[in-house]
PDB file of N, CA and C in Angstrom:
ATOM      1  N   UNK A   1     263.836  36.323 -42.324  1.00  0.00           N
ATOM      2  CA  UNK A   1     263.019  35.128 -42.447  1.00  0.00           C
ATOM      3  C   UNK A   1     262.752  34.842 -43.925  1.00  0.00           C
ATOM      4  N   UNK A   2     262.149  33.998 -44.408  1.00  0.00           N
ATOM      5  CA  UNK A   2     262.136  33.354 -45.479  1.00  0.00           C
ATOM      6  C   UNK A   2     260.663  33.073 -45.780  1.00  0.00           C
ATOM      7  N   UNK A   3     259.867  32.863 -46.891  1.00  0.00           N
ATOM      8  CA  UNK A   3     258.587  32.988 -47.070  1.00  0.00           C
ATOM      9  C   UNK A   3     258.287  32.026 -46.854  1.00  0.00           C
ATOM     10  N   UNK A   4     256.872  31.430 -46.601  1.00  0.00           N
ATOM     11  CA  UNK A   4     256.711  29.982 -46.108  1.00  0.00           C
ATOM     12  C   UNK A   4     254.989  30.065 -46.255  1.00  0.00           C
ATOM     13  N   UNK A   5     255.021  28.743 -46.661  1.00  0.00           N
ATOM     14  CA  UNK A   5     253.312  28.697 -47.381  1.00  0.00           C
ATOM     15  C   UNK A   5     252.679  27.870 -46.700  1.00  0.00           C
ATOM     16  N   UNK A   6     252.470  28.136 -44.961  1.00  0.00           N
ATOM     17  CA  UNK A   6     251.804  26.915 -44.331  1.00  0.00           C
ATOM     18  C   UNK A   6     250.076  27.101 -44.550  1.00  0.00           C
ATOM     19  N   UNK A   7     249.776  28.179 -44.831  1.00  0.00           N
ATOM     20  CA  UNK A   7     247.881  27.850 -44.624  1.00  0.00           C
ATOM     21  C   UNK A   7     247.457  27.543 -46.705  1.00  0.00           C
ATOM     22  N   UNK A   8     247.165  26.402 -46.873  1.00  0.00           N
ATOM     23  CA  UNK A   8     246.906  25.884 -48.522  1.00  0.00           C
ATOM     24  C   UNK A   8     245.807  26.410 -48.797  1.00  0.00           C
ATOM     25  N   UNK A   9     245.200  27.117 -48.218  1.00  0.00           N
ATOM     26  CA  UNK A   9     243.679  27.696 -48.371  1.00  0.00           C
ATOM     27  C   UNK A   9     243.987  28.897 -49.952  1.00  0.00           C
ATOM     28  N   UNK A  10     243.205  28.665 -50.788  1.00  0.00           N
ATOM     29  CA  UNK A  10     243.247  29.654 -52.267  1.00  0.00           C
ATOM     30  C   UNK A  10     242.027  30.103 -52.355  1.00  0.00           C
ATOM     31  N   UNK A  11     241.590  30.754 -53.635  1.00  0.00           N
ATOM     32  CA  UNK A  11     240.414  31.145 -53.751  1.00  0.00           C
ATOM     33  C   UNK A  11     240.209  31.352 -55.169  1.00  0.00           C
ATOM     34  N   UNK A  12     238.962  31.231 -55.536  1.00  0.00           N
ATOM     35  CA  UNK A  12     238.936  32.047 -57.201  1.00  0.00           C
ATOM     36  C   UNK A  12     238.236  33.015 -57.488  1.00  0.00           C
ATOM     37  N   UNK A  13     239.513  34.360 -57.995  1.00  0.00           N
ATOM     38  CA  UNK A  13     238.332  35.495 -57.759  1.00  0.00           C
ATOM     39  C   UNK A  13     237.894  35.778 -59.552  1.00  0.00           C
ATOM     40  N   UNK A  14     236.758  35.547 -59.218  1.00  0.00           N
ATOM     41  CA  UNK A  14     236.224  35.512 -60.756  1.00  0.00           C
ATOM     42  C   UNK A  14     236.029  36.663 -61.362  1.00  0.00           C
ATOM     43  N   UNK A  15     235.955  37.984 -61.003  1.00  0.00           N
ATOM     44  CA  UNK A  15     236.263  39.540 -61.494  1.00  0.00           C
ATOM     45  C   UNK A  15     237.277  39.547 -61.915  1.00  0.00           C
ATOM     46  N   UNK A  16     238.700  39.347 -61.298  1.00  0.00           N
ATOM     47  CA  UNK A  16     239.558  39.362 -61.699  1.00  0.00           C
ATOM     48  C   UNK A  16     240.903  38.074 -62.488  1.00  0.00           C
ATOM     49  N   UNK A  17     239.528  37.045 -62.754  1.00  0.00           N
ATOM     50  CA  UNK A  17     240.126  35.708 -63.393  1.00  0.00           C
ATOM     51  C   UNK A  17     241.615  35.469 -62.833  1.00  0.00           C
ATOM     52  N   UNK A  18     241.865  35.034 -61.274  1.00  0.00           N
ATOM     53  CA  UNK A  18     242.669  34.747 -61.397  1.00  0.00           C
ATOM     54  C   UNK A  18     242.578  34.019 -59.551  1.00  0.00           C
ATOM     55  N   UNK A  19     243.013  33.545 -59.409  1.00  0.00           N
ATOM     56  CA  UNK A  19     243.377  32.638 -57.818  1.00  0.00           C
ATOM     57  C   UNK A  19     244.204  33.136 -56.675  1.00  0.00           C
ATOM     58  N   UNK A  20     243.628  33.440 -56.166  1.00  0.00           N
ATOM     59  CA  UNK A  20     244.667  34.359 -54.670  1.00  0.00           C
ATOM     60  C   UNK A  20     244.510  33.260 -53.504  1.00  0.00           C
ATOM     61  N   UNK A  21     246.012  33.420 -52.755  1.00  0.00           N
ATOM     62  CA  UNK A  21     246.942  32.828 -51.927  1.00  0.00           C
ATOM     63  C   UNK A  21     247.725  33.930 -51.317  1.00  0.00           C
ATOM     64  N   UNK A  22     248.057  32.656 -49.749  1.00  0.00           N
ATOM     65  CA  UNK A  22     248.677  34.134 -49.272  1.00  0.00           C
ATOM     66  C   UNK A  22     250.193  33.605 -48.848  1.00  0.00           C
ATOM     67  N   UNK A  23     251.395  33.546 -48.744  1.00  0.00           N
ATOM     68  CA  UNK A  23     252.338  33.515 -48.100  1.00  0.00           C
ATOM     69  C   UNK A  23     253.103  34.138 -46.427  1.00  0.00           C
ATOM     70  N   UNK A  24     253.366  33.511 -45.880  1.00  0.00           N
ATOM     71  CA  UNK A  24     254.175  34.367 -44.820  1.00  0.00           C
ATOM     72  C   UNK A  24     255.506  34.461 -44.664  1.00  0.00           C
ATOM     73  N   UNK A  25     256.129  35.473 -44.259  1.00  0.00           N
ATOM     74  CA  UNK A  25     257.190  35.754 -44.103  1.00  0.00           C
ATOM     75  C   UNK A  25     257.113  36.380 -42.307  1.00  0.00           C
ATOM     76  N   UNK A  26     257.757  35.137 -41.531  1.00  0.00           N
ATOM     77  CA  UNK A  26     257.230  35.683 -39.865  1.00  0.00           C
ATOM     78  C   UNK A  26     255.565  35.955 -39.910  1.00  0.00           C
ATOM     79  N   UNK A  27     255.658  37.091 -39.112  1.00  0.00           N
ATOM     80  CA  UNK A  27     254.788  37.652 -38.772  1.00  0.00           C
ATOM     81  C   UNK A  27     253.661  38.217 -39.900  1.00  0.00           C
ATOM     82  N   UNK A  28     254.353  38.621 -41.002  1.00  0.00           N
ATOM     83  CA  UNK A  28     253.996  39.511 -42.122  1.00  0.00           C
ATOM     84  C   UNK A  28     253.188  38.111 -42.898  1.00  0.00           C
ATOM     85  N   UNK A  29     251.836  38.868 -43.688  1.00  0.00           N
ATOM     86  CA  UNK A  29     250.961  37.837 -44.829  1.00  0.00           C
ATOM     87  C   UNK A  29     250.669  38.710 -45.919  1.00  0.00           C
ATOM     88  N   UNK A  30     251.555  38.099 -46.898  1.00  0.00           N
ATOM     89  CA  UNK A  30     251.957  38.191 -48.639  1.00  0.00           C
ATOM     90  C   UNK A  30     250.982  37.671 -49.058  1.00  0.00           C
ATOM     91  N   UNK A  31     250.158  38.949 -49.775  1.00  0.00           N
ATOM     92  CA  UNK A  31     248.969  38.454 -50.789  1.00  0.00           C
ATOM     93  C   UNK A  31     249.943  37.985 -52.290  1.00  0.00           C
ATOM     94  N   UNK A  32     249.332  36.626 -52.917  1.00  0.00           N
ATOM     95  CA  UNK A  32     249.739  36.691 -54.430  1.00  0.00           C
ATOM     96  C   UNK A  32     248.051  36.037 -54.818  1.00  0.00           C
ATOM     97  N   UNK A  33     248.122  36.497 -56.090  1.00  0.00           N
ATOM     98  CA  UNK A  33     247.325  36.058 -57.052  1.00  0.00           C
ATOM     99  C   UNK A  33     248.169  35.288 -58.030  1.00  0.00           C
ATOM    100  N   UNK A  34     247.187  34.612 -58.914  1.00  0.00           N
ATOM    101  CA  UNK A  34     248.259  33.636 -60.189  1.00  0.00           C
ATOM    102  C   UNK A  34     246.940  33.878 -61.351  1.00  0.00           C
ATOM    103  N   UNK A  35     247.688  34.726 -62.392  1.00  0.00           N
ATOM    104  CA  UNK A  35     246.029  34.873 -63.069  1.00  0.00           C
ATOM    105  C   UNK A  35     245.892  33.578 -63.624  1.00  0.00           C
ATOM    106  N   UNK A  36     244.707  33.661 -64.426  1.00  0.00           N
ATOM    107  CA  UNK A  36     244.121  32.293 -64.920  1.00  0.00           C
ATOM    108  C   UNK A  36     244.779  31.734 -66.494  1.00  0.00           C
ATOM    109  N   UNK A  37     244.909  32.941 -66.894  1.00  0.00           N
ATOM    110  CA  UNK A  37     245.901  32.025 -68.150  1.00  0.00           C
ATOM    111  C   UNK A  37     247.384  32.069 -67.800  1.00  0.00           C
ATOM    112  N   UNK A  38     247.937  31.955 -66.407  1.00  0.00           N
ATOM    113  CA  UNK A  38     249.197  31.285 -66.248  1.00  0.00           C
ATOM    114  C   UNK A  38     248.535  29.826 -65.893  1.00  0.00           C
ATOM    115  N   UNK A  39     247.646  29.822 -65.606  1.00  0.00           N
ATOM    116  CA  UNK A  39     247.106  28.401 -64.962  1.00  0.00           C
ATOM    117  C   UNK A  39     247.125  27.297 -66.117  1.00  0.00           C
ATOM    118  N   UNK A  40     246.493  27.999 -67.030  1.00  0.00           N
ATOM    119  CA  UNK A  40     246.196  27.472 -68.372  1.00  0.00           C
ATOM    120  C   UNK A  40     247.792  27.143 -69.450  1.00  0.00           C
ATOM    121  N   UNK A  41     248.439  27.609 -68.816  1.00  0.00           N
ATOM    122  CA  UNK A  41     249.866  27.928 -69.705  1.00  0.00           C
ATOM    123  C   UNK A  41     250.870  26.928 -68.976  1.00  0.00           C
ATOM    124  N   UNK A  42     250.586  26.540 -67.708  1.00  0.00           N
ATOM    125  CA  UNK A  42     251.187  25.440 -67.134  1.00  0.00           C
ATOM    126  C   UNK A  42     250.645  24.204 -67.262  1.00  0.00           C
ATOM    127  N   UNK A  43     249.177  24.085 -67.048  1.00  0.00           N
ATOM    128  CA  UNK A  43     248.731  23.037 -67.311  1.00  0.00           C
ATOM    129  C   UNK A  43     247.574  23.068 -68.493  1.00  0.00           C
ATOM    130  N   UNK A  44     248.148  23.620 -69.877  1.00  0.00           N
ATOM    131  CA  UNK A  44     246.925  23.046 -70.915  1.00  0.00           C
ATOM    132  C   UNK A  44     245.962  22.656 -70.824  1.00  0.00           C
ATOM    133  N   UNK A  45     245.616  21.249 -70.057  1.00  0.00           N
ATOM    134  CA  UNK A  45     243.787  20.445 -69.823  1.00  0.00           C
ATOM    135  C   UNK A  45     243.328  21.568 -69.277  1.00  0.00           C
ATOM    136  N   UNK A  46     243.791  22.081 -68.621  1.00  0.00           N
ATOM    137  CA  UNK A  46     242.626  23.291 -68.072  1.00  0.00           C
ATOM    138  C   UNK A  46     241.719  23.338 -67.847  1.00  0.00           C
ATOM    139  N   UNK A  47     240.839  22.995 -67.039  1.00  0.00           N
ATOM    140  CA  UNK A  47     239.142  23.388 -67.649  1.00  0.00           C
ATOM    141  C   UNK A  47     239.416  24.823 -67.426  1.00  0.00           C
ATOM    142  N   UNK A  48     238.325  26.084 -68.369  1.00  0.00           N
ATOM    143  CA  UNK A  48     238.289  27.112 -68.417  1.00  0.00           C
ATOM    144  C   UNK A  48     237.124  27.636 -67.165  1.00  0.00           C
ATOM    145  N   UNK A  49     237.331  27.172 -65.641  1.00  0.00           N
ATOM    146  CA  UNK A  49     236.398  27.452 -64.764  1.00  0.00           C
ATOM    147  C   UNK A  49     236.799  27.480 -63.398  1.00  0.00           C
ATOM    148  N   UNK A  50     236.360  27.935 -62.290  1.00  0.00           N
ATOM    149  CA  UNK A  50     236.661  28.339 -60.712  1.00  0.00           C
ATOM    150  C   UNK A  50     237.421  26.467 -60.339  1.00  0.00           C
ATOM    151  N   UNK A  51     236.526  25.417 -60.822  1.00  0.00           N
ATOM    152  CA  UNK A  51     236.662  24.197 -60.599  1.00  0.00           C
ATOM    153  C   UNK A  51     238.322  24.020 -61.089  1.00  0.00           C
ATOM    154  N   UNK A  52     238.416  24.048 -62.426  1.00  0.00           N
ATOM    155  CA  UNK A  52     239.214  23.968 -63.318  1.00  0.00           C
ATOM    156  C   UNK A  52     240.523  24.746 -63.290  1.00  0.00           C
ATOM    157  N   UNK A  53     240.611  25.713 -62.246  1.00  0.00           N
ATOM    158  CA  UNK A  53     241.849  26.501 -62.144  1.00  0.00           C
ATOM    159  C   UNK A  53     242.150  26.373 -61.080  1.00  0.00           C
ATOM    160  N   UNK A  54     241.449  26.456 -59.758  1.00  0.00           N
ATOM    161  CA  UNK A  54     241.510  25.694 -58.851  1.00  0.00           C
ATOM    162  C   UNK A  54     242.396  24.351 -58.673  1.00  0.00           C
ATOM    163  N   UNK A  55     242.024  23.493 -59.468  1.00  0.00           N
ATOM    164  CA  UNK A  55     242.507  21.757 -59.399  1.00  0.00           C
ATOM    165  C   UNK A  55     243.657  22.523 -59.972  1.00  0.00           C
ATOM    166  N   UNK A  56     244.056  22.807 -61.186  1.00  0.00           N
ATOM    167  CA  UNK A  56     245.099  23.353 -61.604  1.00  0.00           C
ATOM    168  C   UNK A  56     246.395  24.011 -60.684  1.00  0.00           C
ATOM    169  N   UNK A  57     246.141  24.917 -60.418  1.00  0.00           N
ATOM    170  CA  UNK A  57     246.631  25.330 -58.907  1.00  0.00           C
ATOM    171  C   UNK A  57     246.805  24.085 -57.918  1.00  0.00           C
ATOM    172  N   UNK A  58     246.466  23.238 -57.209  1.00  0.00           N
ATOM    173  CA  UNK A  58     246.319  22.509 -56.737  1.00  0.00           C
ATOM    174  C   UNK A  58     247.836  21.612 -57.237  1.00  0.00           C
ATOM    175  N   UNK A  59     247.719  21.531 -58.425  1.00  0.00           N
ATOM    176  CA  UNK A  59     248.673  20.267 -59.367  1.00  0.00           C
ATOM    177  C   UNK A  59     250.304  21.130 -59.108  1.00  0.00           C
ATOM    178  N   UNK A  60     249.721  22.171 -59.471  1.00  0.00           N
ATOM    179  CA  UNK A  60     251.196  23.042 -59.404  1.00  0.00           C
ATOM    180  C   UNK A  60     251.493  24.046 -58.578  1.00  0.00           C
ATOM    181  N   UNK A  61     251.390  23.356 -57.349  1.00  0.00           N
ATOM    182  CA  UNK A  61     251.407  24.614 -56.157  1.00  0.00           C
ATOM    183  C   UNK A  61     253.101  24.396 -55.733  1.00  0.00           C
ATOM    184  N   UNK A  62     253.907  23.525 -55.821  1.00  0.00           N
ATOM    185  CA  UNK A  62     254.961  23.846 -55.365  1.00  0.00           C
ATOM    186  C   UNK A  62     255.411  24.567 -56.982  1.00  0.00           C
ATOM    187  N   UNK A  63     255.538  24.492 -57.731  1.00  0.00           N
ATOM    188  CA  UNK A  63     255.760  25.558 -58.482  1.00  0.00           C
ATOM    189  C   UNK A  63     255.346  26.702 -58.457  1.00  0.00           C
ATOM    190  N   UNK A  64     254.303  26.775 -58.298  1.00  0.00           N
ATOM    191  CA  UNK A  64     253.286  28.595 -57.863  1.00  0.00           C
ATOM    192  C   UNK A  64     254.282  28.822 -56.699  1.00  0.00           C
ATOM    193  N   UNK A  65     254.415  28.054 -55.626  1.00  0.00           N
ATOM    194  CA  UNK A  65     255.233  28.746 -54.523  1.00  0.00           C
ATOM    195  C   UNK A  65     256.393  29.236 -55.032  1.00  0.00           C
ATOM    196  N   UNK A  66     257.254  28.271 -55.662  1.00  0.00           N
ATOM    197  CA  UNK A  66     258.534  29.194 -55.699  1.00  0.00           C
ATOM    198  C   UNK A  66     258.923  29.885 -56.589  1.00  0.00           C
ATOM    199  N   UNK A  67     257.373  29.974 -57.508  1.00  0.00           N
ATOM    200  CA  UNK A  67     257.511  31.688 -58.351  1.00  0.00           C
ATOM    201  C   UNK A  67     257.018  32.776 -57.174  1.00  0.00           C
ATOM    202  N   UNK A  68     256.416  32.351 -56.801  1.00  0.00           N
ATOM    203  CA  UNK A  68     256.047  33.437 -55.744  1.00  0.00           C
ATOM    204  C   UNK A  68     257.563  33.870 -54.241  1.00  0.00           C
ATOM    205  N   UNK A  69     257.891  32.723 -54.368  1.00  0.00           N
ATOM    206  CA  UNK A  69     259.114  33.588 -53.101  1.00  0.00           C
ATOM    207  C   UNK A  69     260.081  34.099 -54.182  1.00  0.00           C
ATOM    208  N   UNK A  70     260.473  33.881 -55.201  1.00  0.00           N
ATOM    209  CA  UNK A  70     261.910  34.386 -56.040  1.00  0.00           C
ATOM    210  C   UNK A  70     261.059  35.903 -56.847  1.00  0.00           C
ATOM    211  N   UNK A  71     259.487  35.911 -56.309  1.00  0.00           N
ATOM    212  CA  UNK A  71     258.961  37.392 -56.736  1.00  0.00           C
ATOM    213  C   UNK A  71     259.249  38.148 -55.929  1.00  0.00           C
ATOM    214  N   UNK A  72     258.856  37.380 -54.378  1.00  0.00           N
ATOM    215  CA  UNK A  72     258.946  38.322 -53.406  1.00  0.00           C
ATOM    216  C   UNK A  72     260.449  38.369 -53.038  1.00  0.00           C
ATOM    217  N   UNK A  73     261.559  37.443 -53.271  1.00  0.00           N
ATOM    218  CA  UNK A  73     262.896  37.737 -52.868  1.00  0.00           C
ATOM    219  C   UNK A  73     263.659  38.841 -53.297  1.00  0.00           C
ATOM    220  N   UNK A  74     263.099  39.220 -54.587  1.00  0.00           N
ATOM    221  CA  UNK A  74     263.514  40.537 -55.771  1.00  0.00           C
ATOM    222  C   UNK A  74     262.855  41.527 -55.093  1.00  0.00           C
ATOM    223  N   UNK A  75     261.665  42.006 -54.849  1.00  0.00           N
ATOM    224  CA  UNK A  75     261.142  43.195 -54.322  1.00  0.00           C
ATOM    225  C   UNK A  75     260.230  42.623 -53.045  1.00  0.00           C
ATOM    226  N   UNK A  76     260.017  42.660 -51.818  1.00  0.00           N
ATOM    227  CA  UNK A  76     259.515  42.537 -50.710  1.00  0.00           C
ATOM    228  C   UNK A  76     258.492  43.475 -50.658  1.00  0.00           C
ATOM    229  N   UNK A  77     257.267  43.564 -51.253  1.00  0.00           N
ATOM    230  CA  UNK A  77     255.948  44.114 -51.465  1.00  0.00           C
ATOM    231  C   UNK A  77     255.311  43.096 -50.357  1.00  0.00           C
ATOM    232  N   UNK A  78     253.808  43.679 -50.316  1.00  0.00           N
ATOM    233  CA  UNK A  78     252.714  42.782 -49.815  1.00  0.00           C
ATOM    234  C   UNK A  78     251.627  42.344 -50.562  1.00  0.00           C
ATOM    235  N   UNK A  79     251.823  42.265 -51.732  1.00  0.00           N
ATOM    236  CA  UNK A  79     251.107  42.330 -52.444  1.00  0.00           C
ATOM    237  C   UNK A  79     251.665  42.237 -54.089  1.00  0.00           C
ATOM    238  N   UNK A  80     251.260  40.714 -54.614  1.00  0.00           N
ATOM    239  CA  UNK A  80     252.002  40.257 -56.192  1.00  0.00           C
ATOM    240  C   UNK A  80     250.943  39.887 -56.848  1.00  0.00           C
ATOM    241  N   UNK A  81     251.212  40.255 -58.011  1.00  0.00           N
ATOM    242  CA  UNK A  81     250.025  39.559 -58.804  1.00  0.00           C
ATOM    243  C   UNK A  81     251.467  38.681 -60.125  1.00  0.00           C
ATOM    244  N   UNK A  82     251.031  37.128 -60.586  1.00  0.00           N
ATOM    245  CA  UNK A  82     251.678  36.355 -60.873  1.00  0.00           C
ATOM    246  C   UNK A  82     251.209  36.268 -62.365  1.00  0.00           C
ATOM    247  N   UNK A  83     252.135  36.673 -63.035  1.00  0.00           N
ATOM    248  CA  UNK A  83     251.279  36.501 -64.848  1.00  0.00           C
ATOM    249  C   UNK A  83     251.843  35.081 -65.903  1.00  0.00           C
ATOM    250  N   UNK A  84     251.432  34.931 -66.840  1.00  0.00           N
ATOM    251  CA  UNK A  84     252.424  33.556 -67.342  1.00  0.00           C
ATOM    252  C   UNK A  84     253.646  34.065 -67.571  1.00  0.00           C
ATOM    253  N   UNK A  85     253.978  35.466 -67.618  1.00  0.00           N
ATOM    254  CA  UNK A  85     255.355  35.760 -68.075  1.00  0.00           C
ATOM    255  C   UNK A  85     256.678  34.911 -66.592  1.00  0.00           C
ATOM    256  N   UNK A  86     255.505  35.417 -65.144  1.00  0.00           N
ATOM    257  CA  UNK A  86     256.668  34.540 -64.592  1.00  0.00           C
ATOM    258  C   UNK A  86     257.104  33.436 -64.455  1.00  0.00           C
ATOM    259  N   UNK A  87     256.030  32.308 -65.190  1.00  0.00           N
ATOM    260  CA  UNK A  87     256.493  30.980 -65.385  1.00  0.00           C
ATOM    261  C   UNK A  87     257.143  30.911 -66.279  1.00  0.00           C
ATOM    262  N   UNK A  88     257.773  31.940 -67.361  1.00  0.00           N
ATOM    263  CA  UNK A  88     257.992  31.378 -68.252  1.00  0.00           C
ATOM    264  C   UNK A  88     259.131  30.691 -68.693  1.00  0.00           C
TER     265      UNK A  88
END
């Protein structure tokens, strides 16, 4: 099966400055995070806040997705954390 991003629901976890999402593959649910200065590194305006990375995310979620399946296509973990290096 192939990863597939039907529930859009994110979050901002502010301990760890960064936005978690989940992917599925079937049955199976793929945690990713996207930290906050990839957020900032895609989209500059940025606001520096839960609001502000959020909307961000939001703008560039089909991009967040398909850094996130060509992460998980390389190693099949349950669990990614997304840095600006993989947008880059």
């Amino acid at each position: 099966m192939s990863l597939t991003f039907p529930n859009r629901s994110r979050s901002y976890d502010v301990a760890g400055k960064r936005i978690r999402f989940v992917g599925h593959d079937g049955m199976l649910q793929i945690s990713f995070s996207v930290a906050a200065d990839a957020m900032a590194r895609m989209q500059p305006d940025t606001a520096a806040d839960e609001a502000g990375y959020l909307a961000a995310f939001d703008r560039s979620s089909s991009t967040i997705h398909d850094v996130a399946a060509k992460a998980y296509g390389r190693t099949r973990k349950s669990l990614y954390v997304l840095t600006s290096d993989d947008f880059g």
